[in-house]
N, C-alpha and C. Protein backbone atom coordinates (compact mmCIF):
# COMPACT_ATOMS: atom_id res chain seq x y z
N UNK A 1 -7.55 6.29 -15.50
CA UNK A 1 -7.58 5.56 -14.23
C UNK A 1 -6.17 5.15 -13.83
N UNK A 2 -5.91 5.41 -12.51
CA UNK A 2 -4.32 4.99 -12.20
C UNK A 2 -4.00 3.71 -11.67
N UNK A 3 -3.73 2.77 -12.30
CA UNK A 3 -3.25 1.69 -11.78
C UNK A 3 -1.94 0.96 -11.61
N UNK A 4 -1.14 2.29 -11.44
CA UNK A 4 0.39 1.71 -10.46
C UNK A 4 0.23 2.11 -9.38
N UNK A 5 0.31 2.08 -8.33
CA UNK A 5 1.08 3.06 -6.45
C UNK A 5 2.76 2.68 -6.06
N UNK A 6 2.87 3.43 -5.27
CA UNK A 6 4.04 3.59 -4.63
C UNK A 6 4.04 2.87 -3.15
N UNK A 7 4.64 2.29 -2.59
CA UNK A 7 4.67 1.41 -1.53
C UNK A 7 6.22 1.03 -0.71
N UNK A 8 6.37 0.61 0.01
CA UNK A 8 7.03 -0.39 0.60
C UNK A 8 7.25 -1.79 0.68
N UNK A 9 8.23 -1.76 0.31
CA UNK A 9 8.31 -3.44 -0.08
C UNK A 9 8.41 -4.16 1.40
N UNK A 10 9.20 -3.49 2.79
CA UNK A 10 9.29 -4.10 3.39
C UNK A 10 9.50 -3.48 4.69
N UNK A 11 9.27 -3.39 5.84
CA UNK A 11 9.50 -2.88 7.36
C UNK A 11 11.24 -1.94 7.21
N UNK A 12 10.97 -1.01 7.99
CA UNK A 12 12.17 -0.32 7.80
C UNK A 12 12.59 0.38 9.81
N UNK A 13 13.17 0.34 9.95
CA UNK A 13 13.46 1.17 11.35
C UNK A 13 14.84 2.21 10.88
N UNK A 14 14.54 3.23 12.13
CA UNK A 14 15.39 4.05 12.25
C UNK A 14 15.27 4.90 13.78
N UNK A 15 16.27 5.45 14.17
CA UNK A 15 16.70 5.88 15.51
C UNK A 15 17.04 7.41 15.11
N UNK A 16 16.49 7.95 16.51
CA UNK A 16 16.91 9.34 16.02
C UNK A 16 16.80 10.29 17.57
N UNK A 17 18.04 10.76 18.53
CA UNK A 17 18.08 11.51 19.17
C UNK A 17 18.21 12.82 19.28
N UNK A 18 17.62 13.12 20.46
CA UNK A 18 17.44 14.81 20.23
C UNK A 18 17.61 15.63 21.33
N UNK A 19 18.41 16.08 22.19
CA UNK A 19 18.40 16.77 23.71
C UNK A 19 18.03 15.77 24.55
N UNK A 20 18.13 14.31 24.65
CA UNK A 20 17.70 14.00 25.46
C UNK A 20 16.64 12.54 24.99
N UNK A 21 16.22 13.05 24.44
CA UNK A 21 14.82 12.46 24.05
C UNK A 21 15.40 11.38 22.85
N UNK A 22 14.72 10.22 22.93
CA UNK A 22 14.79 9.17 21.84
C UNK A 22 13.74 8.72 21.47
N UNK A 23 13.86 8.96 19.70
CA UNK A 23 12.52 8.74 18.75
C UNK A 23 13.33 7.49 18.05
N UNK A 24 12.43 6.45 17.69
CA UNK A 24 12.03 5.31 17.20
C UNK A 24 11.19 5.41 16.11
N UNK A 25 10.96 5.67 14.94
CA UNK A 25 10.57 5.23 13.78
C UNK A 25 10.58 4.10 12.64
N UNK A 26 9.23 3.43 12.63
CA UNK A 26 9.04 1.95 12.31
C UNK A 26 7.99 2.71 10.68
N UNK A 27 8.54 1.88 9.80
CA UNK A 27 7.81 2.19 8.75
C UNK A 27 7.24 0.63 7.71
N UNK A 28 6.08 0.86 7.52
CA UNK A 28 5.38 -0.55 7.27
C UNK A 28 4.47 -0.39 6.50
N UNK A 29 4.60 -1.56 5.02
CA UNK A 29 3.38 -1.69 4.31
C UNK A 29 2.06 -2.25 5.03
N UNK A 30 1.37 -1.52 4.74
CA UNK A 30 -0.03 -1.42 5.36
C UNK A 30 -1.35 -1.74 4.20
N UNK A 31 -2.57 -2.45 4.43
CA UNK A 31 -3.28 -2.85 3.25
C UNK A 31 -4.84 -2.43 3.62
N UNK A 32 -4.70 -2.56 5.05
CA UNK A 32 -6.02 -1.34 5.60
C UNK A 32 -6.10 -1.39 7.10
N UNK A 33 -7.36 -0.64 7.05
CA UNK A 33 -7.12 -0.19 8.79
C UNK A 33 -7.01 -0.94 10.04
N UNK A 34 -7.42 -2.10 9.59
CA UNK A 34 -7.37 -3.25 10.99
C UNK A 34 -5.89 -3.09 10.70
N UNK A 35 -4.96 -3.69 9.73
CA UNK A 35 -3.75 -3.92 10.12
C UNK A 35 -3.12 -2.62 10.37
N UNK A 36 -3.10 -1.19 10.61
CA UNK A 36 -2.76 0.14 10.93
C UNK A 36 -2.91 -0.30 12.65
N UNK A 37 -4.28 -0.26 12.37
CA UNK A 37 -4.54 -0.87 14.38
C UNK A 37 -3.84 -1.53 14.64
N UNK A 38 -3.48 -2.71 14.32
CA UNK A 38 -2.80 -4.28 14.85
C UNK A 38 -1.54 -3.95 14.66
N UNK A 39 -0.72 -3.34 14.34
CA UNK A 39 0.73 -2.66 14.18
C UNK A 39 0.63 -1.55 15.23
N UNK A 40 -0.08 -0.77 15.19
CA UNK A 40 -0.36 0.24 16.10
C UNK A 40 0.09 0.10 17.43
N UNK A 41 -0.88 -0.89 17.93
CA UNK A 41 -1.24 -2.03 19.08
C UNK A 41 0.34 -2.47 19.69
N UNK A 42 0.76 -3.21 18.24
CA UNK A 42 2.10 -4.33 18.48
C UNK A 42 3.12 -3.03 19.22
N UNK A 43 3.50 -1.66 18.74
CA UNK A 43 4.36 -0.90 19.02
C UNK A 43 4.47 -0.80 20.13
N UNK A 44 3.04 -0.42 20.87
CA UNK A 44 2.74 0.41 21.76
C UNK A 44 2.79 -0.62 22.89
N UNK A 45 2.88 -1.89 22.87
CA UNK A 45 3.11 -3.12 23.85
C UNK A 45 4.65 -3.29 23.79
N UNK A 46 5.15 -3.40 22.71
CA UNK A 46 6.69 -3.64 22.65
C UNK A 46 7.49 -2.43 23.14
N UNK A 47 6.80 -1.02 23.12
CA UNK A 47 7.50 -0.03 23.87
C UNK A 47 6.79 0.67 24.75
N UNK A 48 6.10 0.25 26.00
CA UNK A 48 4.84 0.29 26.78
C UNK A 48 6.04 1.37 27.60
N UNK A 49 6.68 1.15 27.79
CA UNK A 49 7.70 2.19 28.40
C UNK A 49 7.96 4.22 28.25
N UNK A 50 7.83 3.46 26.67
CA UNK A 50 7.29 5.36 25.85
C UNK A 50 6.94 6.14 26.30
N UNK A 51 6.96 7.28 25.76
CA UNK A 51 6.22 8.56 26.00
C UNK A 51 4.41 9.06 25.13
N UNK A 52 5.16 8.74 23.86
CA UNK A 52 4.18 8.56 22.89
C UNK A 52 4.51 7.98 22.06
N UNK A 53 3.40 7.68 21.04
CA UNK A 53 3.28 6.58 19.85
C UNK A 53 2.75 7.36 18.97
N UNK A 54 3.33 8.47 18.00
CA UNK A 54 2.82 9.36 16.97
C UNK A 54 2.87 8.83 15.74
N UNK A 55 2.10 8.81 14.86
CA UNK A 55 1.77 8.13 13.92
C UNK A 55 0.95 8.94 12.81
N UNK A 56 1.10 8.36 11.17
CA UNK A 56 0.36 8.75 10.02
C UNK A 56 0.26 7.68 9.21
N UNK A 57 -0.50 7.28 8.27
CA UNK A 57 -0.76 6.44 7.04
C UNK A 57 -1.39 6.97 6.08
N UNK A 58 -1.68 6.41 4.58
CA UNK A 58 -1.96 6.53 3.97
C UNK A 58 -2.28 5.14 3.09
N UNK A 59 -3.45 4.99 2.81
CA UNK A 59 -4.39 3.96 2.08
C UNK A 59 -4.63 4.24 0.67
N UNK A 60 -4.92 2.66 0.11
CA UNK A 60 -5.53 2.95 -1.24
C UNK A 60 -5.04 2.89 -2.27
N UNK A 61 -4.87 2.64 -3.28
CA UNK A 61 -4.19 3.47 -4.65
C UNK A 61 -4.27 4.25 -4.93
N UNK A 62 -4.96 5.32 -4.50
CA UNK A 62 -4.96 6.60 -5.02
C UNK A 62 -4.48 7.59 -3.39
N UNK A 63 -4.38 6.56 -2.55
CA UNK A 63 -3.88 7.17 -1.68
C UNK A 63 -4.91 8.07 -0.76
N UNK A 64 -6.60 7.93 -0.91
CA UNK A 64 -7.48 8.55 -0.44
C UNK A 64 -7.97 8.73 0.76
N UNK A 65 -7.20 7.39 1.49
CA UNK A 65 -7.26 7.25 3.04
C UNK A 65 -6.21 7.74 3.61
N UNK A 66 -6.47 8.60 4.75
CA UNK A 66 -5.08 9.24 5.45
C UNK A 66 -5.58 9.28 6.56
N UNK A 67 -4.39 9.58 7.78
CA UNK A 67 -4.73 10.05 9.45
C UNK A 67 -3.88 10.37 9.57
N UNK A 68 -3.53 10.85 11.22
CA UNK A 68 -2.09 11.45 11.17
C UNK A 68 -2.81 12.07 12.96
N UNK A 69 -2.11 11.28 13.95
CA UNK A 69 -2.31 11.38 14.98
C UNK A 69 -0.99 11.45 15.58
N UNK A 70 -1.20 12.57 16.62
CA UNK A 70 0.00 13.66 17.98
C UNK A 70 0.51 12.72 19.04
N UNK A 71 -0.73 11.98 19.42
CA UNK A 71 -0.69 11.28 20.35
C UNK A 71 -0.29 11.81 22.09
N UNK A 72 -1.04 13.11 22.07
CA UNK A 72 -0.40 13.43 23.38
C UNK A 72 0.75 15.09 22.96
N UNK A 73 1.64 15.18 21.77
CA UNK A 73 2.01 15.86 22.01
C UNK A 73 0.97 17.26 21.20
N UNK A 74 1.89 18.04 21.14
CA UNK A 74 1.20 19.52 21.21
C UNK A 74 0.43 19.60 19.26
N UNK A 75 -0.21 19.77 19.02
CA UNK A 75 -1.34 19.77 17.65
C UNK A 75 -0.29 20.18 16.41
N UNK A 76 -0.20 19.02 16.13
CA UNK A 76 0.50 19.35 14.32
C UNK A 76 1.78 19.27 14.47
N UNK A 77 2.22 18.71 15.80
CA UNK A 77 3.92 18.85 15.83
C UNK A 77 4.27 17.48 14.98
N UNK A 78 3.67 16.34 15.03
CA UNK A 78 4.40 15.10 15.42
C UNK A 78 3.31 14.33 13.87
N UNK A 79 2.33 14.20 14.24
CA UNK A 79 1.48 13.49 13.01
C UNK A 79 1.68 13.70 11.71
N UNK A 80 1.22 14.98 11.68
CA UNK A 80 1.72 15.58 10.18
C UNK A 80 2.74 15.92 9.58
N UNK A 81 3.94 16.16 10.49
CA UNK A 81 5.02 16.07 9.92
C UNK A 81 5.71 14.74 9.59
N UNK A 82 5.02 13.39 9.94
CA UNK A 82 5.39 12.27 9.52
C UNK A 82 4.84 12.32 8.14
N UNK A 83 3.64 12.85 7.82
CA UNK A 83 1.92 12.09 6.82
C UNK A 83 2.95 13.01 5.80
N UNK A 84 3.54 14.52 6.13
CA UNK A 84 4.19 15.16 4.79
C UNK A 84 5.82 14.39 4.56
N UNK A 85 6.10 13.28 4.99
CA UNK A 85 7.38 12.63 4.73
C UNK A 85 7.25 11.15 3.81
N UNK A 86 6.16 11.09 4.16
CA UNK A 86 5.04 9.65 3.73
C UNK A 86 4.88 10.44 2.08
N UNK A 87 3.85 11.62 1.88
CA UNK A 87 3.96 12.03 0.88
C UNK A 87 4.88 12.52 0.13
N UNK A 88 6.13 13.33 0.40
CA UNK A 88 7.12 13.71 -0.13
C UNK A 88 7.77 12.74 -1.09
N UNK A 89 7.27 10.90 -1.02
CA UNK A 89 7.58 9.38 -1.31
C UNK A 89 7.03 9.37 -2.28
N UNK A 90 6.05 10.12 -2.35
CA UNK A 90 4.76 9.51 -3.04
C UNK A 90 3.90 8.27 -2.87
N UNK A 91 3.98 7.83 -1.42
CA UNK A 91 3.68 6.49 -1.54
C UNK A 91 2.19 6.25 -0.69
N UNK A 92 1.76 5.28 -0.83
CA UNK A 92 0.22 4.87 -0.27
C UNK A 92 0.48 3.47 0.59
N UNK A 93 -0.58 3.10 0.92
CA UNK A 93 -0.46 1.82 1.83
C UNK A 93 0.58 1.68 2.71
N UNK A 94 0.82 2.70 3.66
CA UNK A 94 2.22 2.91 4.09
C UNK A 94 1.50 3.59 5.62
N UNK A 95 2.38 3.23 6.71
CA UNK A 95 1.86 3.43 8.06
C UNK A 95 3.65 3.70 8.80
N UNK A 96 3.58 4.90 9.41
CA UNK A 96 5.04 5.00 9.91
C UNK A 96 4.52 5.34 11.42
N UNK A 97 5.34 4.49 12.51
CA UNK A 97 4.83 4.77 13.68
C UNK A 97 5.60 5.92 14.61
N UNK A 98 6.42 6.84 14.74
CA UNK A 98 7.26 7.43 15.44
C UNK A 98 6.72 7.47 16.92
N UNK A 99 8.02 6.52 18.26
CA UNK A 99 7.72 6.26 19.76
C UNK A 99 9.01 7.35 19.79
N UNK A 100 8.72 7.85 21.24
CA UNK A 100 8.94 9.34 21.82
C UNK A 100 9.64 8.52 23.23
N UNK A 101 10.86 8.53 23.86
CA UNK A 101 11.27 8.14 25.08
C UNK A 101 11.73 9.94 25.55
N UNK A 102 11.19 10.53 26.25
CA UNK A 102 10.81 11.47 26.71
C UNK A 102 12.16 11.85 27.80
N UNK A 103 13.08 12.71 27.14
CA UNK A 103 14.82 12.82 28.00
C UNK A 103 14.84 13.70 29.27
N UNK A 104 13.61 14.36 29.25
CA UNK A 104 13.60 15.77 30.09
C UNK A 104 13.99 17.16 29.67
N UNK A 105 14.08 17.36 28.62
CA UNK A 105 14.34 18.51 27.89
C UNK A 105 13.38 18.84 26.69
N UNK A 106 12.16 19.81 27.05
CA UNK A 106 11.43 20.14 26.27
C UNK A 106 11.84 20.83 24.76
N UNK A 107 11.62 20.29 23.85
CA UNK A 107 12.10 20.60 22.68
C UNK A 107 11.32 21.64 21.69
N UNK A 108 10.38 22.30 22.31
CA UNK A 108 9.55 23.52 21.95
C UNK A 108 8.66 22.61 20.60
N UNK A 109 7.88 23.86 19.76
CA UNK A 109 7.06 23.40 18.76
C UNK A 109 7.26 23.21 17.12
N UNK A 110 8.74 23.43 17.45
CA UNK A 110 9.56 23.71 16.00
C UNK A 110 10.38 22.19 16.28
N UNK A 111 10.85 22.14 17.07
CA UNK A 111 12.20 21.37 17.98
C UNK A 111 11.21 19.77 17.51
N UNK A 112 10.26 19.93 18.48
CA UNK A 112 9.15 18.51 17.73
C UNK A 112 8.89 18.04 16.34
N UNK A 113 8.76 19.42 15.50
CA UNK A 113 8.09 19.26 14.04
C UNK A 113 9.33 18.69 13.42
N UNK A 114 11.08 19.31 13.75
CA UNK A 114 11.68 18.79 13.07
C UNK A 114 12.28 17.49 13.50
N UNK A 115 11.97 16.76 15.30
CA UNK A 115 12.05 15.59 15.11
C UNK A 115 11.74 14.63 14.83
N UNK A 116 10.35 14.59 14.80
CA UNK A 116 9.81 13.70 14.17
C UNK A 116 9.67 13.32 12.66
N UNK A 117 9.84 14.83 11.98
CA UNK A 117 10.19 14.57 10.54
C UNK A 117 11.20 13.78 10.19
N UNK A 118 12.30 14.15 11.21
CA UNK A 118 13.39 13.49 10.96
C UNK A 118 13.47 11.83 11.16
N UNK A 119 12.77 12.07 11.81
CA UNK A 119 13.00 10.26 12.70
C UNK A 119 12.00 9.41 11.33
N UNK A 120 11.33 10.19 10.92
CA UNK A 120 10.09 9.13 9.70
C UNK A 120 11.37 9.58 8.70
N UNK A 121 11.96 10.16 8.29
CA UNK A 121 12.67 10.45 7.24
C UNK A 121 13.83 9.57 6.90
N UNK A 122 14.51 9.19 8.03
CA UNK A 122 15.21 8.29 8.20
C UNK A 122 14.31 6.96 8.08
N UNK A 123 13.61 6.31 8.55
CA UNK A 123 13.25 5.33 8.27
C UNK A 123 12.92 5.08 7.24
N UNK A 124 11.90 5.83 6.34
CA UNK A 124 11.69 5.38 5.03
C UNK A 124 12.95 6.00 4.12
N UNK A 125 13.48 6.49 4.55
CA UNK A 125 15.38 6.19 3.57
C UNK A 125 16.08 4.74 3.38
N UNK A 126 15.61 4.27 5.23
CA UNK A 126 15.75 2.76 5.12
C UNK A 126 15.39 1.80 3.93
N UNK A 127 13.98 2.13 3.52
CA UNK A 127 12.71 1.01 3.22
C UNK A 127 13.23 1.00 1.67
N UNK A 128 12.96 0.18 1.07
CA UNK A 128 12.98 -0.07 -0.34
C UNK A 128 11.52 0.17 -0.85
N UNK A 129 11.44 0.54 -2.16
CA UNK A 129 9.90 1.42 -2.42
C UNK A 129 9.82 0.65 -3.51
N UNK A 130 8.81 -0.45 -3.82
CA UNK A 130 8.24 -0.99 -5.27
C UNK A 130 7.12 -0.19 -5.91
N UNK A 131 6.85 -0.73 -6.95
CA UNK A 131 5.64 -0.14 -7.55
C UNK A 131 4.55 -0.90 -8.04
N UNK A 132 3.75 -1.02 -7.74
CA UNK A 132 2.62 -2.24 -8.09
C UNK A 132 1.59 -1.69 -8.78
N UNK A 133 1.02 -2.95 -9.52
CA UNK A 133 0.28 -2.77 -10.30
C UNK A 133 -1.46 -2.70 -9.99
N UNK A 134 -2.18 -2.17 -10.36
CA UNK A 134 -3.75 -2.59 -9.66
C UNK A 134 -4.15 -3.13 -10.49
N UNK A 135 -4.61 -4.66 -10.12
CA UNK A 135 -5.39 -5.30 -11.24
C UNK A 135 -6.55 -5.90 -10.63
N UNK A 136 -7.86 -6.21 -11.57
CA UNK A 136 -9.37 -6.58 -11.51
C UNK A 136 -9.15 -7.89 -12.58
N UNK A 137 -9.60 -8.78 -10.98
CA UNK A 137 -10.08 -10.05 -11.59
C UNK A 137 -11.14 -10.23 -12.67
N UNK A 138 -11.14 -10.86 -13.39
CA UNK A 138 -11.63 -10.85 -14.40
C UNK A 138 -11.79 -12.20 -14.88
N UNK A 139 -13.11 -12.91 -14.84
CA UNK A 139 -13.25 -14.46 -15.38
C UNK A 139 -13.88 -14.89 -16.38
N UNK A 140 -13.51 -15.66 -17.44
CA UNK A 140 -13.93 -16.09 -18.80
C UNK A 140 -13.69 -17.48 -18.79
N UNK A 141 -14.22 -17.63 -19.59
CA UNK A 141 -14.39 -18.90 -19.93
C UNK A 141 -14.22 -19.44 -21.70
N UNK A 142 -14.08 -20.14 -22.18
CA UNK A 142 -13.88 -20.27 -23.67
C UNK A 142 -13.27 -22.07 -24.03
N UNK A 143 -13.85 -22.48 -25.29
CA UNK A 143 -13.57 -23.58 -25.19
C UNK A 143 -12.21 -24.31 -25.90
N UNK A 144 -11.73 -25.16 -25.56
CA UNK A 144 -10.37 -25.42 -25.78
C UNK A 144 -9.58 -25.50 -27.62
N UNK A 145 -10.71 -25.24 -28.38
CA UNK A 145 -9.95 -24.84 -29.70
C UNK A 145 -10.04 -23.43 -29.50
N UNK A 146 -10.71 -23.01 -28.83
CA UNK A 146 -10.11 -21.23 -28.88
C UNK A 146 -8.88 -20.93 -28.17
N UNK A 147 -8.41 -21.40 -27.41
CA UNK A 147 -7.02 -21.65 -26.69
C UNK A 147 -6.19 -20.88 -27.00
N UNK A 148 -5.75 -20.84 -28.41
CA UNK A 148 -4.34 -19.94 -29.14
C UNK A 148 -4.81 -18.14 -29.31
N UNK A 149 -6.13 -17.97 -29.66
CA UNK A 149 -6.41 -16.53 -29.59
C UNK A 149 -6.96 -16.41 -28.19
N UNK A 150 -7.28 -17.04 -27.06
CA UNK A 150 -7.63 -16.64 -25.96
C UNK A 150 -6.19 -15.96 -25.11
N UNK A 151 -5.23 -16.93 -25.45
CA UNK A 151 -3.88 -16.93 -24.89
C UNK A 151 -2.96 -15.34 -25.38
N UNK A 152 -3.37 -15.35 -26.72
CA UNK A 152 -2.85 -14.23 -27.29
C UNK A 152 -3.41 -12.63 -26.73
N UNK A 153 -4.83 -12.73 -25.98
CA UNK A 153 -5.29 -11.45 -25.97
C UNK A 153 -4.92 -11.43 -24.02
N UNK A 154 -4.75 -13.24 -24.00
CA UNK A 154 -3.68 -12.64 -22.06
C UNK A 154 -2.31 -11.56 -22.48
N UNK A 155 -1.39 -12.31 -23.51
CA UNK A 155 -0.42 -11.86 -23.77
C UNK A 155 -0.30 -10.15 -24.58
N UNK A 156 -1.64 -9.99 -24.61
CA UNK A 156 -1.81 -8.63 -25.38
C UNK A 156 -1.49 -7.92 -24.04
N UNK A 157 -2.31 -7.98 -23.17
CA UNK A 157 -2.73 -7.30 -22.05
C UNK A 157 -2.07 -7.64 -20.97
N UNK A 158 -1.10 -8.41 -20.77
CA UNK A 158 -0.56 -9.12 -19.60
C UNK A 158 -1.00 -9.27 -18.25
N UNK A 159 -2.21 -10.59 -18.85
CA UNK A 159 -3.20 -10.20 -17.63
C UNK A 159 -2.00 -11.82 -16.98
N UNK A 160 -2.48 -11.59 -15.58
CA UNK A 160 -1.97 -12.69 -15.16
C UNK A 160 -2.72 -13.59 -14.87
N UNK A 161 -2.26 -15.00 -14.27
CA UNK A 161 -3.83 -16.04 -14.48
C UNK A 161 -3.55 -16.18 -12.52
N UNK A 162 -4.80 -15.84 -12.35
CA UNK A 162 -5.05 -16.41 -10.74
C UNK A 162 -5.33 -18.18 -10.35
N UNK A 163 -6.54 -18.24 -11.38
CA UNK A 163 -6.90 -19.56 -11.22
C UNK A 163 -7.21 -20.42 -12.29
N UNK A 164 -7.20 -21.47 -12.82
CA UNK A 164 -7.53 -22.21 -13.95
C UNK A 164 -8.49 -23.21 -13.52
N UNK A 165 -9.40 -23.46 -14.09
CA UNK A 165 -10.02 -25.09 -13.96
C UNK A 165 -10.52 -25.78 -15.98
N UNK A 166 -9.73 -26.81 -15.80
CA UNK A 166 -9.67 -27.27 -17.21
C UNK A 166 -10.48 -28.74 -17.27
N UNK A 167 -12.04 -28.56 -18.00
CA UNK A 167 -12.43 -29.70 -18.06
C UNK A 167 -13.17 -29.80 -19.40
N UNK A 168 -14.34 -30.18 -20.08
CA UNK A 168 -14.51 -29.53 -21.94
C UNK A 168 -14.13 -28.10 -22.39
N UNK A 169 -14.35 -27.50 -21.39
CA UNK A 169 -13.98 -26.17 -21.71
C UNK A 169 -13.13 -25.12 -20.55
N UNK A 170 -12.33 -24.30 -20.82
CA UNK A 170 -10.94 -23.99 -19.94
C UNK A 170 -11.67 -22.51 -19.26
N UNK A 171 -11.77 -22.61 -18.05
CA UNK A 171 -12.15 -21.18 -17.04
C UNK A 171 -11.17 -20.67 -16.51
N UNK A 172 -10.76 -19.90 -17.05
CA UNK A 172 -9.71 -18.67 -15.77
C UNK A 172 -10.16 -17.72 -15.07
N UNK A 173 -9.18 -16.94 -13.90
CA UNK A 173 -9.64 -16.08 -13.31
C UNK A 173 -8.38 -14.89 -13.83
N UNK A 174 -8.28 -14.24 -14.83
CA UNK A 174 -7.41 -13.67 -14.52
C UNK A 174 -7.05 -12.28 -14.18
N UNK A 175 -5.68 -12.02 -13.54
CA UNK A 175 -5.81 -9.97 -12.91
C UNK A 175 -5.49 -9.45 -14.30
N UNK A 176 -6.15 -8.51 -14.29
CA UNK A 176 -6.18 -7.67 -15.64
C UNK A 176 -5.80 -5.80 -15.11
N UNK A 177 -4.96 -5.09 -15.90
CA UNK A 177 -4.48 -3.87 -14.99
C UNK A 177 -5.68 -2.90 -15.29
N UNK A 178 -5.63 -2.28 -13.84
CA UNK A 178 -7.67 -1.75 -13.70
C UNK A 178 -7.68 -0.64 -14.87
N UNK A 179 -6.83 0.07 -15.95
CA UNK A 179 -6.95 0.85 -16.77
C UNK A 179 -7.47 -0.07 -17.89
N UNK A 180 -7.50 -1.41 -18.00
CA UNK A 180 -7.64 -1.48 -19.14
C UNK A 180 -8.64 -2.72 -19.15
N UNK A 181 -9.36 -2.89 -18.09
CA UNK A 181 -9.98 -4.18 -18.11
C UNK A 181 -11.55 -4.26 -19.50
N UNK A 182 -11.85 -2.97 -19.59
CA UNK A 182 -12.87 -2.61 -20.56
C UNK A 182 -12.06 -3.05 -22.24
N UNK A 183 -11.41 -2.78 -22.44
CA UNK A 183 -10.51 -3.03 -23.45
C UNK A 183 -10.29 -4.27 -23.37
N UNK A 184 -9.82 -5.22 -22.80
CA UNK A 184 -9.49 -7.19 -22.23
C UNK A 184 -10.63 -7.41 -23.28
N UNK A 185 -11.93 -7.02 -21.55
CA UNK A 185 -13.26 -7.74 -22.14
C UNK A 185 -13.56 -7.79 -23.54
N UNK A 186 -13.66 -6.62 -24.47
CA UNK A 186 -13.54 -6.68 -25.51
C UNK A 186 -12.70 -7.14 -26.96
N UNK A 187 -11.29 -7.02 -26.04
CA UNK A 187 -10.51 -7.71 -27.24
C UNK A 187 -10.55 -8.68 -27.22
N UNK A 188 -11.00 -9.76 -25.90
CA UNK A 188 -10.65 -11.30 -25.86
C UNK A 188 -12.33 -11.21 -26.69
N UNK A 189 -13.61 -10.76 -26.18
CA UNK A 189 -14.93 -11.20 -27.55
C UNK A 189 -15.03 -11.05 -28.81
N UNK A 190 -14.12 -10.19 -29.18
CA UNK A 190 -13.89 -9.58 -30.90
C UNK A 190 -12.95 -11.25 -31.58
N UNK A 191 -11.88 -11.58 -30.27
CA UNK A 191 -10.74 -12.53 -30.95
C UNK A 191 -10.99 -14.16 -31.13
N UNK A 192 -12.50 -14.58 -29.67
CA UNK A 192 -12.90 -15.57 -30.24
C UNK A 192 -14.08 -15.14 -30.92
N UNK A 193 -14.75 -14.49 -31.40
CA UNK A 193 -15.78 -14.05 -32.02
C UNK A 193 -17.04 -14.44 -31.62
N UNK A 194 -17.18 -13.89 -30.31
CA UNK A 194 -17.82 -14.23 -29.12
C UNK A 194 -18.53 -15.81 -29.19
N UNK A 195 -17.50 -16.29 -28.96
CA UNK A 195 -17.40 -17.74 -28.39
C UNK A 195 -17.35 -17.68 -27.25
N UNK A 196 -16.20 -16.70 -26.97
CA UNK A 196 -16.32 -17.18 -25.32
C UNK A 196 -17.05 -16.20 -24.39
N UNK A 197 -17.33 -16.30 -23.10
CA UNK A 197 -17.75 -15.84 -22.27
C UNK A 197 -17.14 -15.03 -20.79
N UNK A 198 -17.48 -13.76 -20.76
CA UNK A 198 -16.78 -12.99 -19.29
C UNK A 198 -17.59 -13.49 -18.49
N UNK A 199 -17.71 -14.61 -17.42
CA UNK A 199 -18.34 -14.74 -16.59
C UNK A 199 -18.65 -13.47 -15.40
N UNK A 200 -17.35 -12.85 -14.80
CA UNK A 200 -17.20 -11.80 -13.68
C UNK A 200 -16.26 -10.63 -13.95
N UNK A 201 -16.43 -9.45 -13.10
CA UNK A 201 -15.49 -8.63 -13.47
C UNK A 201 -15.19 -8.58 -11.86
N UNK A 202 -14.67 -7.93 -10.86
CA UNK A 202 -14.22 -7.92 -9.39
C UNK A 202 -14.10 -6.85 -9.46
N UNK A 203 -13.13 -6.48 -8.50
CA UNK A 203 -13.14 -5.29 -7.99
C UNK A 203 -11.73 -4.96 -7.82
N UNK A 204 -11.34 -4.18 -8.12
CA UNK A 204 -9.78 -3.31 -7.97
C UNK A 204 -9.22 -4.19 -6.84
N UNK A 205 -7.66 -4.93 -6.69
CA UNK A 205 -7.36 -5.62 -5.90
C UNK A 205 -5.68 -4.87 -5.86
């Protein structure tokens, strides 16, 4: 199970002219499709002036969600040659918008494919690329002389703690990395010798 991705740490721009014509490429961590829309949206008001607003993303940790829209220009010039610059990254959760100010000089169907590649290419050259981890909440419970081997099987696994509530007995919530949460559950019941309890497992976050 893969639980690192490739991403963007942070908004990136880049400029890129061509005969005439000026492309704008905005590149942005993205976490799902409303915010793809709502970025989408924001571009296309802030440069209502444009020609077009061509665009690709990619979702997920495994990267399983994709689109990759022309917006007007001619089929496969403009979308996909962003979505293969996005991949060339390796990266997911990632939305690059390329806006088109239209010079008067038609740039044929080659002339398009390589500006817009270019214009996403440059931008995410901009962006700084982290790598994150996927982790599943995971909640137990155990009582406060188990403390020192509960602590030890966080530190086995480097789960991190989301939430604590400490009153006879100590509840956490903690992220556990999604390869290994089957393994946690078990090493933390083997270490208090099932004393304590997995209340929940979640869902890939």
């Amino acid at each position: 199970m893969q639980d690192t991705y490739r991403t963007l740490e942070s908004e990136a721009t880049a400029t890129l002219k061509e005969d005439g014509s000026r492309f704008l490429a905005v590149a942005l961590r993205v976490a799902h499709r409303r915010e793809v829309e709502a970025e989408i949206e924001t571009i296309r008001e802030r440069e209502h002036q444009a020609t077009h607003h061509c665009m690709a993303y990619r979702l997920g940790t495994s990267g399983e969600d994709f689109r990759y829209d022309d917006d007007g220009e001619p089929s496969g010039t403009a979308g996909q040659p962003i979505l293969r610059k996005i991949d060339a990254r390796d990266l997911t959760n990632t939305l690059v918008v390329v806006t088109r100010y239209f010079g008067g000089t038609e740039l044929g169907t080659g002339g398009l494919m390589r500006a817009y590649g270019e214009a996403a290419n440059r931008a995410l050259d901009q962006a700084s690329i982290v790598e994150r981890v996927v982790r599943v909440p995971v909640q137990i419970r155990f009582a406060y002389d188990d403390t020192a081997p509960a602590r030890q099987v966080l530190r086995r696994f480097d789960a991190t703690v989301r939430e604590s509530t400490y009153t006879d007995v100590t509840e956490l919530t903690v992220g556990v990395r999604a390869s290994e949460v089957e393994g946690f559950t078990e090493a933390f019941t083997n270490a208090l010798s099932a004393r304590g309890d997995i209340l929940s497992v979640g869902e890939e976050e």
